[in-house]
Structures are given as C-alpha cells and as structure tokens.
C-alpha atoms as a PDB file:
ATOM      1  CA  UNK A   1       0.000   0.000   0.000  1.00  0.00           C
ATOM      2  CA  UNK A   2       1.056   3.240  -1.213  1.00  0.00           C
ATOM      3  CA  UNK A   3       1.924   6.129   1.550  1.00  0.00           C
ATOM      4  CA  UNK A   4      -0.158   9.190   0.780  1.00  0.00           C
ATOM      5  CA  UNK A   5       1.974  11.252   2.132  1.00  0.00           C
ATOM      6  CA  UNK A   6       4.378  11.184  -0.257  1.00  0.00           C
ATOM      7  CA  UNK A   7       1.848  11.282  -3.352  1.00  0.00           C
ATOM      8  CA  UNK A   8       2.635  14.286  -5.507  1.00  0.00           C
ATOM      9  CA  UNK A   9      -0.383  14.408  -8.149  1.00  0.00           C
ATOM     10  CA  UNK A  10      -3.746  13.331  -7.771  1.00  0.00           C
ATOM     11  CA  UNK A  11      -6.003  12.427 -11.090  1.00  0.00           C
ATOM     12  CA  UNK A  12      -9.307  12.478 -11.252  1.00  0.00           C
ATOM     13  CA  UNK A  13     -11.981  12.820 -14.038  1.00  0.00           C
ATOM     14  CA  UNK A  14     -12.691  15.897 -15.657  1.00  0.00           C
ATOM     15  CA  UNK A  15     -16.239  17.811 -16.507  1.00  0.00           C
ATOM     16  CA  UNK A  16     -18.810  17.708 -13.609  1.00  0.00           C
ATOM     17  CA  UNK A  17     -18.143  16.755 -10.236  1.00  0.00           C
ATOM     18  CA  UNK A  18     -19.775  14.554  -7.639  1.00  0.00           C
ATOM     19  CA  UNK A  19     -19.925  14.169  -3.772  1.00  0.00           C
ATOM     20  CA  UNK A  20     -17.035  11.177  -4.439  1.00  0.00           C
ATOM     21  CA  UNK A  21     -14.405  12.803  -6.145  1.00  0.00           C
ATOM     22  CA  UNK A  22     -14.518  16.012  -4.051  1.00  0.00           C
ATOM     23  CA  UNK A  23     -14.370  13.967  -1.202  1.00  0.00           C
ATOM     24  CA  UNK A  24     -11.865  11.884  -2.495  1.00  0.00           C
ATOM     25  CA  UNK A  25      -9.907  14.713  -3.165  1.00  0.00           C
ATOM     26  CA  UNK A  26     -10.676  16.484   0.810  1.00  0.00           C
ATOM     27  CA  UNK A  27      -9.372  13.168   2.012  1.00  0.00           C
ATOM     28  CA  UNK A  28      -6.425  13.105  -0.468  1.00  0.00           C
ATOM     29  CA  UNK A  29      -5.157  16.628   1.098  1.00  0.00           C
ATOM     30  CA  UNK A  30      -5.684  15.681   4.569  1.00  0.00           C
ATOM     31  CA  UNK A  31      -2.918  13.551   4.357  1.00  0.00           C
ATOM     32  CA  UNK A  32      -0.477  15.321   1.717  1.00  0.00           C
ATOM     33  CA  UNK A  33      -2.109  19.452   1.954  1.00  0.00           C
ATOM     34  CA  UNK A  34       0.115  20.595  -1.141  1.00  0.00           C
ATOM     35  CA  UNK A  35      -0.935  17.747  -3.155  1.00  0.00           C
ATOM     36  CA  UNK A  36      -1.365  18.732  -6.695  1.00  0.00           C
ATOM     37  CA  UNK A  37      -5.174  17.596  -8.352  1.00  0.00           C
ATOM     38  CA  UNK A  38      -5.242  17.351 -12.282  1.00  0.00           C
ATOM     39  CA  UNK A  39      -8.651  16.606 -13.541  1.00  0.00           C
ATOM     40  CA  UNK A  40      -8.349  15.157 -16.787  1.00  0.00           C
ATOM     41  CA  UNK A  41     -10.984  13.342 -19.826  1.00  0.00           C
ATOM     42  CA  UNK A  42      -9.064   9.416 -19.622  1.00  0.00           C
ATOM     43  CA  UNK A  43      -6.700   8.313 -18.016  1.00  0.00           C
ATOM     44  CA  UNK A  44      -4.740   4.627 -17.107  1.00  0.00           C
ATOM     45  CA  UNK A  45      -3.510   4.104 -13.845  1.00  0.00           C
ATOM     46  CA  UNK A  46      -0.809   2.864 -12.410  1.00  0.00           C
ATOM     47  CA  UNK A  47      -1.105   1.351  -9.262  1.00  0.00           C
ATOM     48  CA  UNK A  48       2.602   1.061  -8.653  1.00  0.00           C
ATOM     49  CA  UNK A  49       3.097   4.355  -8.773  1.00  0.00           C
ATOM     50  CA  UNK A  50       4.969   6.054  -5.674  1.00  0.00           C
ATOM     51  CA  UNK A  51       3.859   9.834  -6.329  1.00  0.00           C
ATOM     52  CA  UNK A  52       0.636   9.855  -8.872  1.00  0.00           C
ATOM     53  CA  UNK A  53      -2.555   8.262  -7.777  1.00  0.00           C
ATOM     54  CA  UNK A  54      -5.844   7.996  -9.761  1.00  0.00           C
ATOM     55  CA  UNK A  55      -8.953   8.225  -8.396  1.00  0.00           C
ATOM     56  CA  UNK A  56     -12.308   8.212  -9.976  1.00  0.00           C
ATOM     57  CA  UNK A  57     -10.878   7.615 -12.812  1.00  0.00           C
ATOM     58  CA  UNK A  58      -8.642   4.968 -15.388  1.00  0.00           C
ATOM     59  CA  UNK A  59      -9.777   1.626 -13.794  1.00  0.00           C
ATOM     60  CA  UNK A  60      -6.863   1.376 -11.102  1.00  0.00           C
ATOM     61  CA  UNK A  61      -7.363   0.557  -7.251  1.00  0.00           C
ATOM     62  CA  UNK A  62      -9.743   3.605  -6.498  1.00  0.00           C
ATOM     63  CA  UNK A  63     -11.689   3.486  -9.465  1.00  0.00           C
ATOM     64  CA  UNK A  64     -15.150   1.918  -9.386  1.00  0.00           C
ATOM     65  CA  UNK A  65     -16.170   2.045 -12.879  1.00  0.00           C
ATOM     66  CA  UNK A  66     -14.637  -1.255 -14.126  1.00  0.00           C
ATOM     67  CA  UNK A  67     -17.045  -4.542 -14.895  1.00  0.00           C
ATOM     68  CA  UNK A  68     -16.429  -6.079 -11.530  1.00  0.00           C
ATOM     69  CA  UNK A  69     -17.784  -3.577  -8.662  1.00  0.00           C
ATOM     70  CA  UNK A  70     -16.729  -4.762  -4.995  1.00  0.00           C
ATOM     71  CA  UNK A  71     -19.242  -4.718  -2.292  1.00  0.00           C
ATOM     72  CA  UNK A  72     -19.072  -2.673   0.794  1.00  0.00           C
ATOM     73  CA  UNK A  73     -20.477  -4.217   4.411  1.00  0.00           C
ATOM     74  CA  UNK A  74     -23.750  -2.356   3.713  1.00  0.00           C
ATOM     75  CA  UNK A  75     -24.317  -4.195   1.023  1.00  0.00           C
ATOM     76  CA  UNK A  76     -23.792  -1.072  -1.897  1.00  0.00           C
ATOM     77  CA  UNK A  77     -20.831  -0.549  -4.523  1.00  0.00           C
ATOM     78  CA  UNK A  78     -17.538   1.117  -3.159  1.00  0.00           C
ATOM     79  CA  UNK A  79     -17.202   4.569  -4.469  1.00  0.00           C
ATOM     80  CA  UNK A  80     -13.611   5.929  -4.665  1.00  0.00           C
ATOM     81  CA  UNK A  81     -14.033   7.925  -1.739  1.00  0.00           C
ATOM     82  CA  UNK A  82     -15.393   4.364  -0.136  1.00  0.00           C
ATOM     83  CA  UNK A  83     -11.675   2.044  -1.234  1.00  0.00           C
ATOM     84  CA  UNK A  84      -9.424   5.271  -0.233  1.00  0.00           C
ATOM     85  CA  UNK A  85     -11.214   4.936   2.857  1.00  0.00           C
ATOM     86  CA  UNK A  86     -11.281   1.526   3.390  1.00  0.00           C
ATOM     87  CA  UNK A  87      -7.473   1.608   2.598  1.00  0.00           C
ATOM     88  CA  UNK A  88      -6.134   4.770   4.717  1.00  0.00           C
ATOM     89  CA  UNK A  89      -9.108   5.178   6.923  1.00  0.00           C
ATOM     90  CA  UNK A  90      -7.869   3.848  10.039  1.00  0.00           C
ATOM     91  CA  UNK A  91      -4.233   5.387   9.362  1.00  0.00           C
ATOM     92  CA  UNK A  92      -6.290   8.868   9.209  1.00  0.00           C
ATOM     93  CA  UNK A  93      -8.274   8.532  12.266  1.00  0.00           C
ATOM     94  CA  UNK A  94      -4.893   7.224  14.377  1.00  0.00           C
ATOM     95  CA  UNK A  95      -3.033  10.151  13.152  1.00  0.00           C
ATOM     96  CA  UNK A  96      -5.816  12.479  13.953  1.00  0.00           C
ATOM     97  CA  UNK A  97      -5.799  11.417  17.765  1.00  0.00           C
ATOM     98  CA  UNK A  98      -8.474   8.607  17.731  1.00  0.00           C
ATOM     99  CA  UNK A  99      -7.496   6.000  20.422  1.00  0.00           C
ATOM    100  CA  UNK A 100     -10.572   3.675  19.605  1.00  0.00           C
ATOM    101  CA  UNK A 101     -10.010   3.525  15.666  1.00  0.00           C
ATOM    102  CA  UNK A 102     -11.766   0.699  14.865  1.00  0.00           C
ATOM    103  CA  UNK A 103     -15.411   1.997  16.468  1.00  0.00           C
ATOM    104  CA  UNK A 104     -14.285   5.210  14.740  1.00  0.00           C
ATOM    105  CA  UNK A 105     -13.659   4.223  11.261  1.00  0.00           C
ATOM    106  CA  UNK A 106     -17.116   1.850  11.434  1.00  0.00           C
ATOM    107  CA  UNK A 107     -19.010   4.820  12.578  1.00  0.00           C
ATOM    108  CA  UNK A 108     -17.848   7.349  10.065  1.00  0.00           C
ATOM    109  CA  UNK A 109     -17.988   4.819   7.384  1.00  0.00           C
ATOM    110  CA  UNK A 110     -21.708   4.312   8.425  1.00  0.00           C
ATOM    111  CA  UNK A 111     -22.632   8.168   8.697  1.00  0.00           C
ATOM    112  CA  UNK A 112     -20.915   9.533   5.772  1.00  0.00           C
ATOM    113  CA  UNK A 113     -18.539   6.988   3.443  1.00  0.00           C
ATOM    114  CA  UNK A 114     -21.272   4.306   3.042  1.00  0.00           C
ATOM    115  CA  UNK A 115     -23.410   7.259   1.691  1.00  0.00           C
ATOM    116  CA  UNK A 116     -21.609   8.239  -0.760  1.00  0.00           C
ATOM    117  CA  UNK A 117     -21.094   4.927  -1.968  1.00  0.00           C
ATOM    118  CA  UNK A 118     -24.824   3.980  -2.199  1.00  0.00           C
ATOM    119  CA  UNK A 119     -25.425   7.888  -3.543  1.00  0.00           C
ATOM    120  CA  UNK A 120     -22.767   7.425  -5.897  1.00  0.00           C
ATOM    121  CA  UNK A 121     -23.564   4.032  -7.139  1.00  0.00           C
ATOM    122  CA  UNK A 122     -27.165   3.903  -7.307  1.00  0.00           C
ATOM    123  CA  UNK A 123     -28.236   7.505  -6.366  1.00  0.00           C
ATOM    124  CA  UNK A 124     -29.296   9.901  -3.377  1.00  0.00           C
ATOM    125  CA  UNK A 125     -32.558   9.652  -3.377  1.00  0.00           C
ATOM    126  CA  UNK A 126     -32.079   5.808  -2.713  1.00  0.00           C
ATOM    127  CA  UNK A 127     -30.401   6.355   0.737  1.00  0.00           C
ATOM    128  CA  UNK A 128     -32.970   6.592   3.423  1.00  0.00           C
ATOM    129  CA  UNK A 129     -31.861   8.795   5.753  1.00  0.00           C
ATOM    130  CA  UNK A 130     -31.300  11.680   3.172  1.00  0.00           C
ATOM    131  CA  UNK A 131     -27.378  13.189   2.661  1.00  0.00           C
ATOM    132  CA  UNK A 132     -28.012  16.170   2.359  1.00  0.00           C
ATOM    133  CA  UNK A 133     -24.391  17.245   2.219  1.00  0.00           C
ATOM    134  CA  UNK A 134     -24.819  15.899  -1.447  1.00  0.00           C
ATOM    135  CA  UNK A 135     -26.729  18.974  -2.653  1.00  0.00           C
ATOM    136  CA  UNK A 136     -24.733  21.134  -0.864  1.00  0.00           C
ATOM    137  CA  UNK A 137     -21.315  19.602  -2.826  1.00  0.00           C
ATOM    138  CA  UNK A 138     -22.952  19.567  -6.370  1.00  0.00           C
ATOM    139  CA  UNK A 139     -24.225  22.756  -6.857  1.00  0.00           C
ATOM    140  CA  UNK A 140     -21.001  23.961  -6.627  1.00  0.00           C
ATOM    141  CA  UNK A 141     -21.006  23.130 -10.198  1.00  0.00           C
ATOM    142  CA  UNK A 142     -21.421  26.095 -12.675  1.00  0.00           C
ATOM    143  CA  UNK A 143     -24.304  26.133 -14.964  1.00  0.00           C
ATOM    144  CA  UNK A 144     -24.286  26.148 -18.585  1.00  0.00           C
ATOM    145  CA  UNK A 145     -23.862  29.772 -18.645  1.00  0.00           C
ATOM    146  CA  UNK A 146     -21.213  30.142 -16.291  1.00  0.00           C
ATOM    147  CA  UNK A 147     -19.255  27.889 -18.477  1.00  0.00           C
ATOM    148  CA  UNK A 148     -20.146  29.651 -21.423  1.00  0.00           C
ATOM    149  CA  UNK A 149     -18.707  32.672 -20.180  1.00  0.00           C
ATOM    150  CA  UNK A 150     -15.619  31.369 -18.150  1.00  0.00           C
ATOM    151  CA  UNK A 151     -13.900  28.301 -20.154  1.00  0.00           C
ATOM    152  CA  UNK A 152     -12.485  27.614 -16.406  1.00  0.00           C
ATOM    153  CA  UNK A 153     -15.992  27.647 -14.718  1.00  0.00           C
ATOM    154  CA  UNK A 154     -15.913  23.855 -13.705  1.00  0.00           C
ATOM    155  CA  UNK A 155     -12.383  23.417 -12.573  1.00  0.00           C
ATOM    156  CA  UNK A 156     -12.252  27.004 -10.435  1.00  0.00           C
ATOM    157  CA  UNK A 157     -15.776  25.915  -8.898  1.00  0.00           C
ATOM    158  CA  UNK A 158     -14.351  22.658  -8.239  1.00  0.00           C
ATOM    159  CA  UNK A 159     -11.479  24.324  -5.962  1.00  0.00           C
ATOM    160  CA  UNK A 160     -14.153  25.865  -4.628  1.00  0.00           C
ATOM    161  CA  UNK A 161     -16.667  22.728  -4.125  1.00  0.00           C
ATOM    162  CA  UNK A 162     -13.590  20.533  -2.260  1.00  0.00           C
ATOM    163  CA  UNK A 163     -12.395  23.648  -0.131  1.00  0.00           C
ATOM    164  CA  UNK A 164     -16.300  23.684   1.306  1.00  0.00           C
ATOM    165  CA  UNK A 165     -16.665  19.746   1.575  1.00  0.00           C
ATOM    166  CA  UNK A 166     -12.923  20.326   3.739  1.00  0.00           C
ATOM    167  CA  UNK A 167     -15.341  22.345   6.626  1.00  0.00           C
ATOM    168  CA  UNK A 168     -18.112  19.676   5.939  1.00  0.00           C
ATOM    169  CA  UNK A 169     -15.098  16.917   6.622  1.00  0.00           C
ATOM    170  CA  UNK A 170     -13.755  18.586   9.236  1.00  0.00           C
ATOM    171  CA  UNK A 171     -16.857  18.893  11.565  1.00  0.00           C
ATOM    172  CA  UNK A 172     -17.667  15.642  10.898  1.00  0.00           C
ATOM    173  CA  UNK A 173     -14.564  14.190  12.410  1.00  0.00           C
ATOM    174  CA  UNK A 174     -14.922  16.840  15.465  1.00  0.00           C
ATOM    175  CA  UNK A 175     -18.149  15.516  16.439  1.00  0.00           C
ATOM    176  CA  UNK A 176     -17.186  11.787  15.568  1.00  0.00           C
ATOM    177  CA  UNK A 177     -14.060  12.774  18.537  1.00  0.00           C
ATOM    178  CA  UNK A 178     -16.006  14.047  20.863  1.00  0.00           C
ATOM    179  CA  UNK A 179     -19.046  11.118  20.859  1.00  0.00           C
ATOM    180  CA  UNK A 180     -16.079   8.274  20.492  1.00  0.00           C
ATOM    181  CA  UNK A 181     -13.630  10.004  22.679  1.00  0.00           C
ATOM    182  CA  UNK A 182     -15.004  12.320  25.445  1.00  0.00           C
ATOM    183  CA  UNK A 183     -18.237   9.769  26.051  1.00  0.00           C
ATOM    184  CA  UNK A 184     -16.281   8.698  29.152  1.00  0.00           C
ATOM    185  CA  UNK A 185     -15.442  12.046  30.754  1.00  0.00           C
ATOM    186  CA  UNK A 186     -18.621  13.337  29.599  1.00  0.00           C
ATOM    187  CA  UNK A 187     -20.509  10.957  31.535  1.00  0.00           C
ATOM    188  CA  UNK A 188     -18.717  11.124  34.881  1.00  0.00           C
ATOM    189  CA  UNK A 189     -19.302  15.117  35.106  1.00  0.00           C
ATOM    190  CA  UNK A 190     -22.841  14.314  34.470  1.00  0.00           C
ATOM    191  CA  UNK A 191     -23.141  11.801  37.054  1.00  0.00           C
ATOM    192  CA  UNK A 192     -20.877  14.275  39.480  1.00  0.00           C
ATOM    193  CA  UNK A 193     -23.935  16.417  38.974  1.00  0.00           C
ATOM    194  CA  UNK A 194     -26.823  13.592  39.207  1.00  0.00           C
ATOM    195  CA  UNK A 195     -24.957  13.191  42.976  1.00  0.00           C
ATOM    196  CA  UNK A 196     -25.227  16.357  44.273  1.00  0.00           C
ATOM    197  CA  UNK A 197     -28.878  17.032  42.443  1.00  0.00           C
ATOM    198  CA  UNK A 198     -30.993  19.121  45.215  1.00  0.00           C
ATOM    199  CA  UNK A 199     -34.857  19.380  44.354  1.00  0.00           C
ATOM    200  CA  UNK A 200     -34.499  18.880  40.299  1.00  0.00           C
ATOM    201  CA  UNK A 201     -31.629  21.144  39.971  1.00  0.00           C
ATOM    202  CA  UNK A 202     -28.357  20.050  38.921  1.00  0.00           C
ATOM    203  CA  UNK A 203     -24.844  22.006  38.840  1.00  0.00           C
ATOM    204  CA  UNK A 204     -22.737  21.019  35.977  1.00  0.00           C
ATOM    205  CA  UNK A 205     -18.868  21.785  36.037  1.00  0.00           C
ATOM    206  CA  UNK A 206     -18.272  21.606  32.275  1.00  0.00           C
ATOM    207  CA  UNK A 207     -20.742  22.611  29.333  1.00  0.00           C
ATOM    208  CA  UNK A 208     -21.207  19.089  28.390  1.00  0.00           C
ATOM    209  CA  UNK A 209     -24.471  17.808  25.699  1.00  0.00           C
ATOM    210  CA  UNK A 210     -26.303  17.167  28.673  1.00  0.00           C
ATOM    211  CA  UNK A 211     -29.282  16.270  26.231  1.00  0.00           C
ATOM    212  CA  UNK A 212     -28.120  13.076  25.537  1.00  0.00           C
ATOM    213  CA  UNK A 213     -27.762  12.214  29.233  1.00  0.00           C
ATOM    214  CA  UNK A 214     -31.244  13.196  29.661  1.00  0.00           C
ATOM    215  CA  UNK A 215     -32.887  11.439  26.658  1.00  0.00           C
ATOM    216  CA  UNK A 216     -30.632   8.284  27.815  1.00  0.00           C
ATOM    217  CA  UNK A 217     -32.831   8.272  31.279  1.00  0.00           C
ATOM    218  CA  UNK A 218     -36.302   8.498  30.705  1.00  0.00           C
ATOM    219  CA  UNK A 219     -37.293   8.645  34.743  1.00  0.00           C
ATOM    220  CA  UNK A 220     -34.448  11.651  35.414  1.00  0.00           C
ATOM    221  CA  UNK A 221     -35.725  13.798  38.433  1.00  0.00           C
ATOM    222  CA  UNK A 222     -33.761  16.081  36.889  1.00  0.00           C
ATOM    223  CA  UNK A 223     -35.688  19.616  35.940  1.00  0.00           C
ATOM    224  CA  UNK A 224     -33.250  22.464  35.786  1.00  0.00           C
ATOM    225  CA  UNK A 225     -29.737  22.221  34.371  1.00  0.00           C
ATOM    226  CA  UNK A 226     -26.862  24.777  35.056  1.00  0.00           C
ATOM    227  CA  UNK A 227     -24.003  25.524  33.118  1.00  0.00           C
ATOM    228  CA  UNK A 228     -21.109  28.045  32.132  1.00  0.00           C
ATOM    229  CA  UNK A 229     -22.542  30.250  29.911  1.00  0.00           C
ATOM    230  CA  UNK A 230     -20.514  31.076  26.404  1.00  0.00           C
ATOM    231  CA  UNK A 231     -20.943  34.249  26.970  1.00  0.00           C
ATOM    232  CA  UNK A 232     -20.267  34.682  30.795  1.00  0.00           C
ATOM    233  CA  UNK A 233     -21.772  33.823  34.093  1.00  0.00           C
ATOM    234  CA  UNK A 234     -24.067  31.321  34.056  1.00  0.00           C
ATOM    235  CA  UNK A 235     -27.272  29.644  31.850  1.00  0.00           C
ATOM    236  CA  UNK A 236     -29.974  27.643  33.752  1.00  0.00           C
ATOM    237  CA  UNK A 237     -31.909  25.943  31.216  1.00  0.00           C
ATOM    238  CA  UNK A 238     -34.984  23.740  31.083  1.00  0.00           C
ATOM    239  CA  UNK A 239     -35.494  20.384  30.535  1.00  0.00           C
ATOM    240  CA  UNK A 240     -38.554  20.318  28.874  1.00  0.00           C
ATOM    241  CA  UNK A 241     -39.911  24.067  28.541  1.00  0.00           C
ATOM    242  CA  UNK A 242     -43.431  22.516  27.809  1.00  0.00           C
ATOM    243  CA  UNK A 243     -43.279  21.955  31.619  1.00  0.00           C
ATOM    244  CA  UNK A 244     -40.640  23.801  33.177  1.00  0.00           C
ATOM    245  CA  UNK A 245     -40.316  27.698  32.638  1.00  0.00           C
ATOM    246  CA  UNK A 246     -37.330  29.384  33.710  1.00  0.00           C
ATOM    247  CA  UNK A 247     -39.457  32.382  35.065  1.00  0.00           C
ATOM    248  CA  UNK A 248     -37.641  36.104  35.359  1.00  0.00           C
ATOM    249  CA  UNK A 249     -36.613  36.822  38.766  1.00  0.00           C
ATOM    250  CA  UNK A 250     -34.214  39.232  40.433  1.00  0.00           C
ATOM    251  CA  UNK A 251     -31.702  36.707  39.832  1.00  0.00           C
ATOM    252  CA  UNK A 252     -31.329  36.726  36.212  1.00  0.00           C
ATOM    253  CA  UNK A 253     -29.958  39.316  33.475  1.00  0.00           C
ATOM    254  CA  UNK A 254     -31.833  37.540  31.041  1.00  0.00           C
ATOM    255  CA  UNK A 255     -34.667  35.453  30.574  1.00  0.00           C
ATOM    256  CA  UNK A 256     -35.134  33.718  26.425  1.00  0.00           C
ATOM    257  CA  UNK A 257     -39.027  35.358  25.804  1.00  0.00           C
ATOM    258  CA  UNK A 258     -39.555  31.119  25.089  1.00  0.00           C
ATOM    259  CA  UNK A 259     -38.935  31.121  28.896  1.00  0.00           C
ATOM    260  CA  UNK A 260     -36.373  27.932  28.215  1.00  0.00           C
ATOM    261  CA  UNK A 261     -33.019  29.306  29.445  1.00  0.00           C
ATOM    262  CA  UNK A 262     -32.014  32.689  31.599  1.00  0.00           C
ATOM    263  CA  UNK A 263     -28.916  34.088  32.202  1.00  0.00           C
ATOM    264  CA  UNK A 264     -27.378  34.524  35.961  1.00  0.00           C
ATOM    265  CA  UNK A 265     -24.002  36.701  36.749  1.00  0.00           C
ATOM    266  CA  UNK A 266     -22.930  34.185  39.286  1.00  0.00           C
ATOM    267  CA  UNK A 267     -23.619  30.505  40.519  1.00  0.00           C
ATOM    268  CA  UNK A 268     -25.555  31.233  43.313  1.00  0.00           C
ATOM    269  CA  UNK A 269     -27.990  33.246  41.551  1.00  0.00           C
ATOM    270  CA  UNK A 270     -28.261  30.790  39.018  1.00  0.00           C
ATOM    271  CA  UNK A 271     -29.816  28.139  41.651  1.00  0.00           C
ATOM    272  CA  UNK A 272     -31.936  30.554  43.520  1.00  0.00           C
ATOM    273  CA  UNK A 273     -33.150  31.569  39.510  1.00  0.00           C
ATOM    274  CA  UNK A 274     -33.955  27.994  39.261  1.00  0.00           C
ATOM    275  CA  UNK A 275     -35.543  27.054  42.033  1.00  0.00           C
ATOM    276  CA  UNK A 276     -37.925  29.908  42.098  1.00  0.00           C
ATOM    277  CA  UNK A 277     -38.464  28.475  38.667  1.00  0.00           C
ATOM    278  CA  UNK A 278     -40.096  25.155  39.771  1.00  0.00           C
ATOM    279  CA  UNK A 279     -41.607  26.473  42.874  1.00  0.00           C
ATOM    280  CA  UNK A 280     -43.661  28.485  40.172  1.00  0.00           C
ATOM    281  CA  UNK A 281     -44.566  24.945  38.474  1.00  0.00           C
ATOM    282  CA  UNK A 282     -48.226  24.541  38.363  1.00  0.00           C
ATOM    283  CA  UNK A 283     -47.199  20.608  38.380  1.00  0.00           C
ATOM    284  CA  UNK A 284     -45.597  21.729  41.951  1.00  0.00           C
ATOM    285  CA  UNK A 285     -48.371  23.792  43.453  1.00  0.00           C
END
C-alpha cells in the first residue's frame, strides 16, 4: 500500500463533479495538503506508482467504474471515496488522535462513506436517511452559462466545491471525537452532577451535551440544568420548557421570551433563579 503522504499528483476525471471525487480529493489533502489535483478526460492508472494516484478515474485501485464492482459491508458498490477509505481510513483517524479507531472508522464509514457509496452508485434519493451534504457539494457546479462565459468555470468551482466539503469533513470528524472520545469524561461530570442534584436542579462543572444524558434516562428527576454560559456567568436551562419555565426573577440578566433558558451573573444566583423556577410549576403547586 502506497503512503499518501508522499503522493505528488492526484487524477481524477474531468467535466462535472460529484460528492465522491470532491471527497476523495478532501481526504487526499488531509494527508499530503500541497498535493497537486489534475482533472483530466481518460486516463490509465498505475497502481505502482509512488507519487501519482488515480482516483475516480482509469480503472486502477480507487476506481469503481470497471465490470467487476466490490461490495461494501452495507451491502452497496464502493465509491472511490469508499476504497481510499477503506485503505487509509484507520491510518487517518490514528493520526488524527483517535485511540478507539476501529469503532471510529465503522461509525464514520456508516454516517458519511457508506453514503456516498450507495449515492454514488445507485443515487441519493435511494439512501434513506437523506445526505443532504450531497446537494450542498454539487451545486457547486457552474451552470451552462457560467461555463459559457468562463472556459475555467468547472475546474475554479471545483477548488471551490472541495475547499467547502474540507469544513463539511472537518466537523464531521470533530463531532465523531467528541461522541467516540469524550463519552467517558462526559458521563462522569454528568453523574458528578446527578450526585449532588438538590430538588431537580443540577450544577454542571463543564458545558457538556447534557441532552443526551437526559434522553438516555427516561425517569431523570432532573428539571433544571446549570451551566457556564458562552458568553459569561451562568445559563440555567430547562429540561422540557413545555413543563418547566425558567421564570424572570431578580436573579437573572436575562430570561429567552420562550422562557427555556435565563442568564445569571454568578452561581448562586443561578440556583436561587432555578428554584424559584419550579416552585412556580403549576405541576408543583
């Protein structure tokens, strides 16, 4: 197996581009950024080739146009993007900081890569859960007037198209880290909080998704949740604002006119806010 950090040239096909070959290209870069990407009409590759590597294109290893299509776990045709990941996927995530690679390369093959294969292969509007990061790539490309008017339309929108799907890519891969990775820590500063819990308020010391936690136990006592605000002192938000109103008090600088957060300049007004709160519950009365 080739290393991609030493690749020079990428070659892909030329004219309009798809979800795969931008993304094949994103995940080309991540691992060489000053790779250089030649879209070109046909092209043969060569497989044993240390610095040029074909993608989407001229029948080779990451090409999945030839007679014989392989068969991802999901049961749909690899794309390229699906073979460069199944090849380098698990080298990417361990150089990114992953520590559990294998859950992380089966989830992100599940959320995103298998997606593009099945979109790809048989297209988007067969994948049930729609990927709507599809749209988003393709109409990068010009129209028929843009390309009337600017010879270069396709190939300076496709800098354009891979340089968005990057951001796409990266956010992906934060919040793959953080639900793989931080689950753990995450779930011992909730359950710091669930100990010290007084009368459905609970204190937490980091501004973890605490709505996970919550949807995770059903029979939670837990009514008011306070946090670090973003943007100083601290947010006491509700549960379930069907129920629980964070009402304006004294207390708090702020109160969301939807009544389901306020904002308190210290800690301690932040559990009186809430706690007046649910003593003003109907449910309560």
């Amino acid at each position: 197996m080739r290393d991609l950090k030493l690749i020079k040239k990428g070659v892909t096909h030329s004219g309009k581009f798809h979800t795969d070959d931008i993304l094949s290209t994103v995940f080309l870069r991540k691992f060489n950024p000053s790779i250089e990407i030649e879209r070109v009409d046909e092209y043969e590759a060569d497989d044993f080739d240390d610095e040029i590597l074909a993608y989407d294109i001229g029948l080779g290893e990451f090409d999945h146009h030839g007679e014989f299509r392989e068969i991802n776990d999901y049961g749909h045709p690899f794309s390229a993007f699906g073979k460069l990941w199944r090849a380098y996927g698990r080298e990417f995530l361990e150089n990114y900081g992953f520590k559990n690679v294998d859950l992380a390369f089966e989830k992100f093959d599940l959320y995103y890569v298998s997606k593009v294969d099945q979109g790809d292969n048989e297209g988007y509007n067969s994948i049930e859960t729609k990927f709507y990061e599809n749209e988003l790539i393709t109409k990068f490309n010009p129209s028929w007037f843009e390309k009337k008017m600017n010879n270069n339309a396709i190939n300076e929108q496709f800098v354009k198209a891979v340089d968005f799907a990057e951001l796409l890519f990266d956010n992906w891969l934060r919040q793959l880290y953080e639900q793989i990775e931080l689950g753990d820590i995450e779930k011992e500063i909730w359950d710091k909080a669930i100990e010290n819990e007084d009368e459905g308020v609970i204190v937490l010391n980091e501004r973890i998704p605490w709505q996970i936690f919550i949807k995770k136990d059903k029979e939670s006592s837990v009514k008011m949740i306070i946090s670090k605000s973003d943007r100083g002192g601290y947010s006491v938000t509700s549960k379930d604002s069907r129920y629980y109103k964070v009402i304006d008090s004294e207390y708090l600088t702020f109160v969301h006119p939807s009544q389901f957060m306020g904002i308190a300049n210290s800690l301690e007004n932040a559990i009186k806010a809430a706690k007046i709160s649910l003593k003003g519950d109907l449910s309560l009365c």
